[in-house]
Protein backbone atom coordinates (compact mmCIF):
# COMPACT_ATOMS: atom_id res chain seq x y z
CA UNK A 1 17.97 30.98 38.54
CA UNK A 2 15.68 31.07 41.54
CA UNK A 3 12.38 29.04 40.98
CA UNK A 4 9.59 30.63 38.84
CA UNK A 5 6.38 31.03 40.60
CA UNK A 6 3.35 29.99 38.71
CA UNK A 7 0.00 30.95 40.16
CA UNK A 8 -2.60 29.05 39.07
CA UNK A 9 -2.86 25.20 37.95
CA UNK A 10 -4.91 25.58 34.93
CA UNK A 11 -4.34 24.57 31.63
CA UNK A 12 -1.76 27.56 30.78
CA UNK A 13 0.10 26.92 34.42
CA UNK A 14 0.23 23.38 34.23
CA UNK A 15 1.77 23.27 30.71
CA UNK A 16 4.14 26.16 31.20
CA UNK A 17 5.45 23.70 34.50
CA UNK A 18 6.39 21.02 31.96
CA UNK A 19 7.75 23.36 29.68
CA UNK A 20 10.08 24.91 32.34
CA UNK A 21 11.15 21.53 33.34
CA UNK A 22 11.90 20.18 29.96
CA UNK A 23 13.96 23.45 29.76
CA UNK A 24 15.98 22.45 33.11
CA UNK A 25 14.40 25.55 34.94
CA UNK A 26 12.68 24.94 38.64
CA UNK A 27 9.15 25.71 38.96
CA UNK A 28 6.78 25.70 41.99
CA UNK A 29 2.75 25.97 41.46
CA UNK A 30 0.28 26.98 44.02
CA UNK A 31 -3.08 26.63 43.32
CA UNK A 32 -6.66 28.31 44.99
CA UNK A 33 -8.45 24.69 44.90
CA UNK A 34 -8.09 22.14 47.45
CA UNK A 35 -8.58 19.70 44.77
CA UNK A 36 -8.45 19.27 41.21
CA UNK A 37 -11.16 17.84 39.78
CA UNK A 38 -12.68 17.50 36.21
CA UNK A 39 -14.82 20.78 35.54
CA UNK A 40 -16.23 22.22 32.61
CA UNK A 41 -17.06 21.28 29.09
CA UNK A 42 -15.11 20.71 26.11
CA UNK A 43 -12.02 22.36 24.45
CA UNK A 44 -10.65 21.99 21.21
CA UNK A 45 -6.74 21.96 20.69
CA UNK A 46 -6.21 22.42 17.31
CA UNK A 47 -2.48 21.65 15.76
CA UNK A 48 -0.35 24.82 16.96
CA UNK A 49 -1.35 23.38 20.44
CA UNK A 50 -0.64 19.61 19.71
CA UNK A 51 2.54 20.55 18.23
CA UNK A 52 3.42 21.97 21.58
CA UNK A 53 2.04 19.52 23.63
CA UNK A 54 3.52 16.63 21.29
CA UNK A 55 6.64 18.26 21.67
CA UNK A 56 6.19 17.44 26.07
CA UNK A 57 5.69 13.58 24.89
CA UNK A 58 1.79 14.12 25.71
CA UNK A 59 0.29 13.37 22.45
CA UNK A 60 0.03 9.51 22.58
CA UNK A 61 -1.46 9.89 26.61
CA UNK A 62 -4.27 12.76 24.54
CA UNK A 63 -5.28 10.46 22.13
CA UNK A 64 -6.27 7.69 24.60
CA UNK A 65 -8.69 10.25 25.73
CA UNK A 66 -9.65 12.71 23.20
CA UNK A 67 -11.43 12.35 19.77
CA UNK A 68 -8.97 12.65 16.91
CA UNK A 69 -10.64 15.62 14.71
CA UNK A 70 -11.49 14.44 11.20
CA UNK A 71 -13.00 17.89 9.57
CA UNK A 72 -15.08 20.96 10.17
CA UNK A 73 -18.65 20.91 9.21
CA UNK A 74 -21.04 23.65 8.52
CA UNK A 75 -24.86 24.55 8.19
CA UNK A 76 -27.57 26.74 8.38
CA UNK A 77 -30.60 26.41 10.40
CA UNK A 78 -32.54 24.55 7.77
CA UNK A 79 -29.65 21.35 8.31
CA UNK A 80 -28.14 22.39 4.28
CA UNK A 81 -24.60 21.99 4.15
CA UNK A 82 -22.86 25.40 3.41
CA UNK A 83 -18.80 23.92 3.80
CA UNK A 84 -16.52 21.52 4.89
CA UNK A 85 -13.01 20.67 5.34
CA UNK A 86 -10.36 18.39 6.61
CA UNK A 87 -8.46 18.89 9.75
CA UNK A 88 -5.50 17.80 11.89
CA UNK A 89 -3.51 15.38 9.66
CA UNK A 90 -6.42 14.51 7.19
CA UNK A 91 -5.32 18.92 6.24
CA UNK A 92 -2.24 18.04 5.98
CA UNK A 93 -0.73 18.96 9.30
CA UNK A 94 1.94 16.95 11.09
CA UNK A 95 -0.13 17.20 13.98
CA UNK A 96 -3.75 16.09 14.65
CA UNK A 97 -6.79 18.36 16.06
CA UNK A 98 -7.82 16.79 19.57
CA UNK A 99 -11.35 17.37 21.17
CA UNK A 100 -11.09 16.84 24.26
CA UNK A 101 -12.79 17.21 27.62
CA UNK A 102 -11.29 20.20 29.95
CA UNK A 103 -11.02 17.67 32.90
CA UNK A 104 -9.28 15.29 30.46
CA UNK A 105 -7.00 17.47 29.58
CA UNK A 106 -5.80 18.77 32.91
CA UNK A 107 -5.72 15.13 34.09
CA UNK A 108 -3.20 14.77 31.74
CA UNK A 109 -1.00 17.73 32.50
CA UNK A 110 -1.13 17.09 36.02
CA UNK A 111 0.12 13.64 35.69
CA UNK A 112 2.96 14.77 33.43
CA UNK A 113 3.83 17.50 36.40
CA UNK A 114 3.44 14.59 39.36
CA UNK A 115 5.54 12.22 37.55
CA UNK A 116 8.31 14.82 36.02
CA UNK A 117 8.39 17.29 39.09
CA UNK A 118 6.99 15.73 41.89
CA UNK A 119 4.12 15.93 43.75
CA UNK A 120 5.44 18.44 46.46
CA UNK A 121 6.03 21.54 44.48
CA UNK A 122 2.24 21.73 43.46
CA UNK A 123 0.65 23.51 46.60
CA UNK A 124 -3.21 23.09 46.57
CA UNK A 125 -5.32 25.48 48.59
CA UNK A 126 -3.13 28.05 48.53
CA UNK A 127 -5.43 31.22 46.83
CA UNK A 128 -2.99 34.23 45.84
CA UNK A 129 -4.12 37.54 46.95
CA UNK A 130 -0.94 39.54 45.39
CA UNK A 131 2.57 39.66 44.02
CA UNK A 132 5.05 42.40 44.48
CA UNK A 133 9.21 42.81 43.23
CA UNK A 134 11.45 42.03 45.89
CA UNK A 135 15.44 42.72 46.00
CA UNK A 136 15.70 38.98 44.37
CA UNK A 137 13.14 38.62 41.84
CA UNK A 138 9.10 38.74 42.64
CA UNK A 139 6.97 37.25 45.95
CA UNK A 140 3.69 35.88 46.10
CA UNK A 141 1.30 36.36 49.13
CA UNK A 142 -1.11 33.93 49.51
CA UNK A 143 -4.17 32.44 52.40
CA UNK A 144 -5.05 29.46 52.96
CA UNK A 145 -8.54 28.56 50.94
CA UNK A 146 -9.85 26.58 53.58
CA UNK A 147 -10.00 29.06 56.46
CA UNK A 148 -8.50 32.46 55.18
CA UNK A 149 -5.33 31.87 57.28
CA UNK A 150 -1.95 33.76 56.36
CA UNK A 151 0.62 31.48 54.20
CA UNK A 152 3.93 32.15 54.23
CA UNK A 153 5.13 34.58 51.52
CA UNK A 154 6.55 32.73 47.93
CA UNK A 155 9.76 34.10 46.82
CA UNK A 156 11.03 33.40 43.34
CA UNK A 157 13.09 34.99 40.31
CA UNK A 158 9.68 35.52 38.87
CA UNK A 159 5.95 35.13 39.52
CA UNK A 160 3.69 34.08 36.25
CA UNK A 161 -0.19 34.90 36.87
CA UNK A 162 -2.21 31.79 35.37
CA UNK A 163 -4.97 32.62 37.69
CA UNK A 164 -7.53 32.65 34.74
CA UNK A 165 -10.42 35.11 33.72
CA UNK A 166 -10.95 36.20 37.36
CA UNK A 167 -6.64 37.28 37.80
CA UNK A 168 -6.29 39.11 41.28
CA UNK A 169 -2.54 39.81 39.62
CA UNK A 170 -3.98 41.35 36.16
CA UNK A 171 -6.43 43.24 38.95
CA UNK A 172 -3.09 44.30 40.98
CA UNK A 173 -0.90 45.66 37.69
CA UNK A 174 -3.76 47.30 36.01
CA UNK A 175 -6.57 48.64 38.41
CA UNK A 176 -8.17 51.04 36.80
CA UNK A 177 -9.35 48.28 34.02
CA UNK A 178 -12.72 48.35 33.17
CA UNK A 179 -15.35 45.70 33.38
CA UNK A 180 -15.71 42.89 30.90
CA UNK A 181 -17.16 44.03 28.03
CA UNK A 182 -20.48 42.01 26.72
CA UNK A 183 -20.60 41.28 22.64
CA UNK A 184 -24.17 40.54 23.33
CA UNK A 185 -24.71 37.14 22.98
CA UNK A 186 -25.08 34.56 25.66
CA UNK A 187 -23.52 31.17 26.01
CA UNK A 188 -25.21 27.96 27.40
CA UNK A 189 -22.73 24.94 27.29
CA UNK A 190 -23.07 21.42 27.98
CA UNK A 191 -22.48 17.70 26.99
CA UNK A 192 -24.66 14.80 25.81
CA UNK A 193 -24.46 10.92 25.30
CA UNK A 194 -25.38 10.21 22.08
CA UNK A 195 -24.25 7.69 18.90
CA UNK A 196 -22.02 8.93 16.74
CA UNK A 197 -23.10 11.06 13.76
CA UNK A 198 -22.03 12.94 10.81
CA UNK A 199 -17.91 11.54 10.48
CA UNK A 200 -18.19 10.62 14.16
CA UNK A 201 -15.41 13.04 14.28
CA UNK A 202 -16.76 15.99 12.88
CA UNK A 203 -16.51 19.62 14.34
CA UNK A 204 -19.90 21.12 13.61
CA UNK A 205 -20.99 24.51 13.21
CA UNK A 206 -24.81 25.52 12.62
CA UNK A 207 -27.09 28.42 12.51
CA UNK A 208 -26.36 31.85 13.20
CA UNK A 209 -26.04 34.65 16.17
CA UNK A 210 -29.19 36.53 15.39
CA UNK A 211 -31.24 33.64 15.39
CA UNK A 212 -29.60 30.73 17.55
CA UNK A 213 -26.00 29.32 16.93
CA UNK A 214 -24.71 26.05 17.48
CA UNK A 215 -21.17 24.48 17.73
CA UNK A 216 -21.40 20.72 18.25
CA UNK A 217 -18.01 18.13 18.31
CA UNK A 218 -17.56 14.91 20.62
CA UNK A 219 -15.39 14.66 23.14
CA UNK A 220 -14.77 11.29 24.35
CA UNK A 221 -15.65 8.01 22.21
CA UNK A 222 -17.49 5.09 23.34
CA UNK A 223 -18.69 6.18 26.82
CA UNK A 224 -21.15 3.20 27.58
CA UNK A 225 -22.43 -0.09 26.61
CA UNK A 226 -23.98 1.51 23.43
CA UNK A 227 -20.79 3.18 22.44
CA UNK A 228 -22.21 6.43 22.61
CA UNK A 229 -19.86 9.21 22.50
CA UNK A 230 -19.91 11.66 25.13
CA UNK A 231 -20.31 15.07 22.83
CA UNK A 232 -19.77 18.73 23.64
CA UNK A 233 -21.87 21.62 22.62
CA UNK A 234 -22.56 25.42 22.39
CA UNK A 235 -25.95 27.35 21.66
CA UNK A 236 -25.07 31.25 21.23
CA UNK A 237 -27.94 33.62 21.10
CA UNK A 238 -28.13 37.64 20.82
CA UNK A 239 -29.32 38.14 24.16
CA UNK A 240 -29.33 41.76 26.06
CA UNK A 241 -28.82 40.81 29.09
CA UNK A 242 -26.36 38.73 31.57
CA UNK A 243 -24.87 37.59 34.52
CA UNK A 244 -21.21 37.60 35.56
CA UNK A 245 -18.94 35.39 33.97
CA UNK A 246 -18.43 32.48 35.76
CA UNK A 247 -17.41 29.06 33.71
CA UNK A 248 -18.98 26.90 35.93
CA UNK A 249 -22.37 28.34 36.70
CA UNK A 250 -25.41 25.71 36.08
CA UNK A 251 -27.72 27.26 33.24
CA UNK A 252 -31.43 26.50 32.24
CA UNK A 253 -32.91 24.93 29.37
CA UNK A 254 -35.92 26.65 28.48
CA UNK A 255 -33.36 29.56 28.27
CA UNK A 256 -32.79 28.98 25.16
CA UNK A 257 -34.23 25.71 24.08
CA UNK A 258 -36.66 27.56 21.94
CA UNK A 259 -34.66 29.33 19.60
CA UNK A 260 -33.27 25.44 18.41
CA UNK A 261 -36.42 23.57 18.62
CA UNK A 262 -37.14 23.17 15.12
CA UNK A 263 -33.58 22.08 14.09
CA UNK A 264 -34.63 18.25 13.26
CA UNK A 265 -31.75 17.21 10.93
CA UNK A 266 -30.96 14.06 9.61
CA UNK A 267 -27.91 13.21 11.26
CA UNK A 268 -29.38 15.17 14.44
CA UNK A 269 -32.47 15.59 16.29
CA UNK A 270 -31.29 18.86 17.76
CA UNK A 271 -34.10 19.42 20.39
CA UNK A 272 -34.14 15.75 21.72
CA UNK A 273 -30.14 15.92 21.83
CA UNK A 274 -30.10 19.07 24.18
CA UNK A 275 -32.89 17.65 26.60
CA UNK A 276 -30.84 14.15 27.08
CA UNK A 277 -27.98 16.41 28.59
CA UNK A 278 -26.09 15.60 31.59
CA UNK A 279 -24.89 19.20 32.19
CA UNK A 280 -26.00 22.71 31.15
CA UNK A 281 -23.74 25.74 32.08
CA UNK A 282 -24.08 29.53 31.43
CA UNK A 283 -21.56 32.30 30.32
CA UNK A 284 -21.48 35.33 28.46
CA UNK A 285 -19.72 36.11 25.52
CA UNK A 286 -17.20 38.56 27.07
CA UNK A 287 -13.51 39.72 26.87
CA UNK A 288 -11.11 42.53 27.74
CA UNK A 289 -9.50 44.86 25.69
CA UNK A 290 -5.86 43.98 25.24
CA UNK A 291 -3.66 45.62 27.78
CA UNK A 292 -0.38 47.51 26.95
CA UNK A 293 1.23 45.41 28.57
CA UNK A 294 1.58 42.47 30.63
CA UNK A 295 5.02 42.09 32.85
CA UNK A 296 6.15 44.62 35.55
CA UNK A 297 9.49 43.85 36.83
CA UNK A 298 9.30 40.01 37.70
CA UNK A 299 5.74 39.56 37.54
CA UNK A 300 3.73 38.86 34.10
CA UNK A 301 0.44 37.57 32.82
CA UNK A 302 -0.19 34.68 30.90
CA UNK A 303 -3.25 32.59 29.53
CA UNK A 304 -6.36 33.98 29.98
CA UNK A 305 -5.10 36.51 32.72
CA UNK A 306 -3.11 38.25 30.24
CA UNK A 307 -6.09 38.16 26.88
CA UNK A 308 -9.43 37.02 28.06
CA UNK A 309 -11.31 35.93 24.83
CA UNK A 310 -14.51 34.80 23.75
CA UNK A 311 -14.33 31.60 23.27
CA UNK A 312 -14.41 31.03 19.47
CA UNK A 313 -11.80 29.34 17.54
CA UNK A 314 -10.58 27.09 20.10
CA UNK A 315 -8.03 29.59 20.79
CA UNK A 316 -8.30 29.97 24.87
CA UNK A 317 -6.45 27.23 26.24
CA UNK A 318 -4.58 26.54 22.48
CA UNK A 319 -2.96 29.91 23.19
CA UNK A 320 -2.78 29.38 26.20
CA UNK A 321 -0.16 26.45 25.58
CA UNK A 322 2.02 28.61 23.44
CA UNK A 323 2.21 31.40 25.87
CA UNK A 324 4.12 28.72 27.96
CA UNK A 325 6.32 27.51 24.82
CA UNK A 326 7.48 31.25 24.61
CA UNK A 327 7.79 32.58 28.20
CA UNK A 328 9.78 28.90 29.27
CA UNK A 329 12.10 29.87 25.57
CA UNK A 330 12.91 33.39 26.51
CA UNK A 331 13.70 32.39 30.15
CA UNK A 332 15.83 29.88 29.11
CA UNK A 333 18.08 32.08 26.63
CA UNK A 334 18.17 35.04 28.57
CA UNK A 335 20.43 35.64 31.56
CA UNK A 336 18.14 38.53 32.78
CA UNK A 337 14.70 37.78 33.59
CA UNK A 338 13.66 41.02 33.58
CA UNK A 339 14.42 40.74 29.90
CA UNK A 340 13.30 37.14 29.33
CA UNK A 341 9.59 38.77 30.21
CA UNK A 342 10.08 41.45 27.72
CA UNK A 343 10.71 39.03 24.93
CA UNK A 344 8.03 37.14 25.62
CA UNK A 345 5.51 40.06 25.84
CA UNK A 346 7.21 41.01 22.47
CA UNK A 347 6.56 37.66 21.16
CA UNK A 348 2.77 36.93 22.76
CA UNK A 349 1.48 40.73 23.56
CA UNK A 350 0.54 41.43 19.74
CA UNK A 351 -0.46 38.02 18.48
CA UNK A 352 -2.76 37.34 21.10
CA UNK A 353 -4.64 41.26 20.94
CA UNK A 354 -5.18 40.49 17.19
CA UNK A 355 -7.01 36.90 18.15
CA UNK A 356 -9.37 39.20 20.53
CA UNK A 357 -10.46 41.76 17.70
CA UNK A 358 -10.46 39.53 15.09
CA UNK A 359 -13.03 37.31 17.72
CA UNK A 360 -15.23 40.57 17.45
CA UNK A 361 -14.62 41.15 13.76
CA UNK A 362 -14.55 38.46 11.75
CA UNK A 363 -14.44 35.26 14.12
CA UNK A 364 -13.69 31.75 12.75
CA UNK A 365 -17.61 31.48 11.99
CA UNK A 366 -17.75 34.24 10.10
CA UNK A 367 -18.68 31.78 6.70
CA UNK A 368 -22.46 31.10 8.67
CA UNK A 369 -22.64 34.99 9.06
CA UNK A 370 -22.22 35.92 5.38
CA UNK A 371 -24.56 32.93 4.24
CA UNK A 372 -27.06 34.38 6.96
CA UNK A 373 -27.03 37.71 5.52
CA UNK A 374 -26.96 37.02 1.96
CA UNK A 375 -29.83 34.44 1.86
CA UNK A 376 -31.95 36.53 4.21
CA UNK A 377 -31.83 33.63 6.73
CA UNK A 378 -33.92 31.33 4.36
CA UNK A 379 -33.02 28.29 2.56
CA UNK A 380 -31.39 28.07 -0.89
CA UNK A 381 -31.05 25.86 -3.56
CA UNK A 382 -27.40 25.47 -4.35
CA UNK A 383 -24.77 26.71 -2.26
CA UNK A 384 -22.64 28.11 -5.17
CA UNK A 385 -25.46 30.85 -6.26
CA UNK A 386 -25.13 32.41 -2.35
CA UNK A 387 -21.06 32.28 -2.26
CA UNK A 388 -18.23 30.94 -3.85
CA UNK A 389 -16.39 28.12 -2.61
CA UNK A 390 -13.11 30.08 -2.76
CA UNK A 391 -14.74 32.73 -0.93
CA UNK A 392 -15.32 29.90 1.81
CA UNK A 393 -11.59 28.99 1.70
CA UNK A 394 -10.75 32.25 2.08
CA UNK A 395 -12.57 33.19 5.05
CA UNK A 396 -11.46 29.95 6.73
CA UNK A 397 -8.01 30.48 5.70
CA UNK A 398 -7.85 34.09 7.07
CA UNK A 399 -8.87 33.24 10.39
CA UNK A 400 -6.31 30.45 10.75
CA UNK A 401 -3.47 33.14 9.68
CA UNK A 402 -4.18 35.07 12.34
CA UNK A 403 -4.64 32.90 14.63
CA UNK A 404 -1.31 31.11 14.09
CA UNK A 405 -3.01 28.19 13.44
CA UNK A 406 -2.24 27.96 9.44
CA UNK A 407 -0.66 25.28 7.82
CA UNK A 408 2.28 28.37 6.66
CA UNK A 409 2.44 28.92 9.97
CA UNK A 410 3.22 25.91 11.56
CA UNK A 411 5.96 25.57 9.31
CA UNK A 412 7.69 28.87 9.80
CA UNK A 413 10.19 27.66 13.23
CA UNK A 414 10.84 24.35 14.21
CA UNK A 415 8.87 22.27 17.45
């Protein structure tokens, strides 16, 4: 087979490189930045993703890096404890839950991809305005970043599209898609040195949508003299209006300090925490509605160019990562890879347009939204006389299934 194409040197194009190589199958990468550097926030690969990545010899360089995930914690507004539960192997898994900074985690794909493949097929610079079938396979047409100069045309037996939220390739195969659509709340995301609290591992969750929302896990231990860790968070609010999505655009405190500036817990001074930030981005909670499909002759979609999600769950670059496992698996037991792209549309398409509506329906943080609503957004006095903990588990649970993420699930094909 002639090399596959991958455009884009993201998370999903970077792992579906190592997973074409450990498959014996020749990959080239061309990428729109001159340089890869550490951007954005924090990610969460929970134990579908691991598994994957484990399975590329990448878990030991991950945990040098990442925090190891010891449970899920969550709470309302007032700081009283609603739920909690394990996660990673303290759940039972075979794999751990990794929190991990975005940079981090790229760093260590594109190590993996210098020292497996080689330097020379990953072509920085090089920004992709289009791909098209050829009498072979697929080409790629790209210009140079720097100046806007024509590159020489990319030929290959196929041409993947990792180019991310912003895909000129998803643009090119569907263009009469609409516009993002908004859910209504905005983002603001950031990180912040601070000691450890709660587990020191702990994934929190706090608050809810109509009144400020917060998701709060570190990232990176022991970060300084003090051993602070450096720690990741999220403030959601319903918000009616927006600016394009763009996941590295600087945002502003008093944007949305004040909906949070009461939350004094005792394992978190909430308002002091966000003001001793070293960054502060902006981005709206927005998706796509899933296409009807992603490959046309030798080109497809993968990662978030094929199912832009809101990200909840820790599901965009976790699915991501299995997008790769599957597209490298069918190209590497089908002859055709016309066909090889049809399998793996049949075995991502579906899967991934569920984890997008169930994100609008009932996301993973659904358990703060029915304590929200049946309290009346005010405290309580036990837990138990607002919901029961097996309605908790269930909620939780129901997510995970469809998600892929389940305990059930993970054991239903082998790594």
């Amino acid at each position: 087979m002639d090399d596959v194409i991958i455009v884009g040197a993201g998370i999903g194009g970077l792992t579906l490189a190592l997973t074409l190589h450990r498959a014996g199958i020749a990959c080239r990468i061309y990428e729109a930045a001159e340089a890869i550097r550490p951007v954005g926030v924090g990610v969460n690969l929970l134990p579908h993703a691991v598994r994957e990545l484990t399975g590329l010899g990448l878990e030991a360089a991950l945990s040098r890096v990442a925090v190891t995930t010891q449970e899920a914690v969550f709470f309302n507004r007032f700081g009283q404890l609603i739920y909690r539960e394990p996660l990673g192997r303290l759940a039972g898994f075979d794999w751990p839950q990794f929190s991990i900074h975005r940079g981090d985690l790229q760093a260590v794909l594109l190590d993996a991809v210098t020292a497996r493949i080689g330097a020379g097929r990953l072509h920085l610079g090089w920004r992709c305005i289009g791909a098209e079938p050829d009498a072979r396979g697929a080409v790629a047409r790209f210009r140079r970043a720097a100046d806007d100069s024509e590159l020489p045309v990319q030929r290959g037996a196929i041409v993947v599209a990792c180019d991310g939220i912003h895909s000129v390739i998803r643009k090119q195969l569907h263009p009469g898609e609409g516009d993002p659509l908004y859910s209504g709340y905005n983002m603001w995301r950031g990180v912040t040195r601070w000691p450890p609290f709660l587990s020191g591992a702990s994934m929190v969750r706090a608050g809810w949508l109509a009144t400020g929302k917060m998701v709060i896990y570190p990232i990176r231990d022991a970060v300084d003299d003090e051993r602070r860790q450096l720690v990741n968070w999220v403030v959601e609010i319903e918000t009616p209006h927006y600016k394009r999505r763009d996941w590295n655009r600087p945002g502003r405190l008093e944007d949305f300090l004040p909906a949070v500036a009461d939350w004094r817990f005792d394992w978190l001074d909430v308002p002091a925490f966000l003001r001793a930030a070293d960054t502060v981005l902006e981005f709206p909670m927005v998706d796509q509605d899933p296409l009807p499909r992603w490959s046309f002759g030798r080109i497809t979609l993968l990662g978030d160019a094929a199912h832009p999600m809101v990200p909840r769950g820790s599901n965009g670059a976790g699915q991501a990562i299995l997008d790769a496992r599957a597209l490298a698996d069918a190209l590497a037991t089908h002859a055709d890879p016309g066909q090889a792209l049809q399998h793996y549309e049949a075995q991502r398409r579906e899967v991934t347009s569920n984890i997008v509506l169930a994100n609008r329906r009932n996301p993973p943080d659904a358990i703060l939204r029915e304590v929200y609503l049946r309290t009346g957004d005010r405290p309580f006095n036990r837990i138990e006389d607002v919901i029961a903990h097996e309605e908790l588990v269930a909620l939780s649970d129901g997510y995970k299934r469809i998600s892929g993420s389940s305990r059930e699930a993970l054991g239903a094909r082998p790594g």
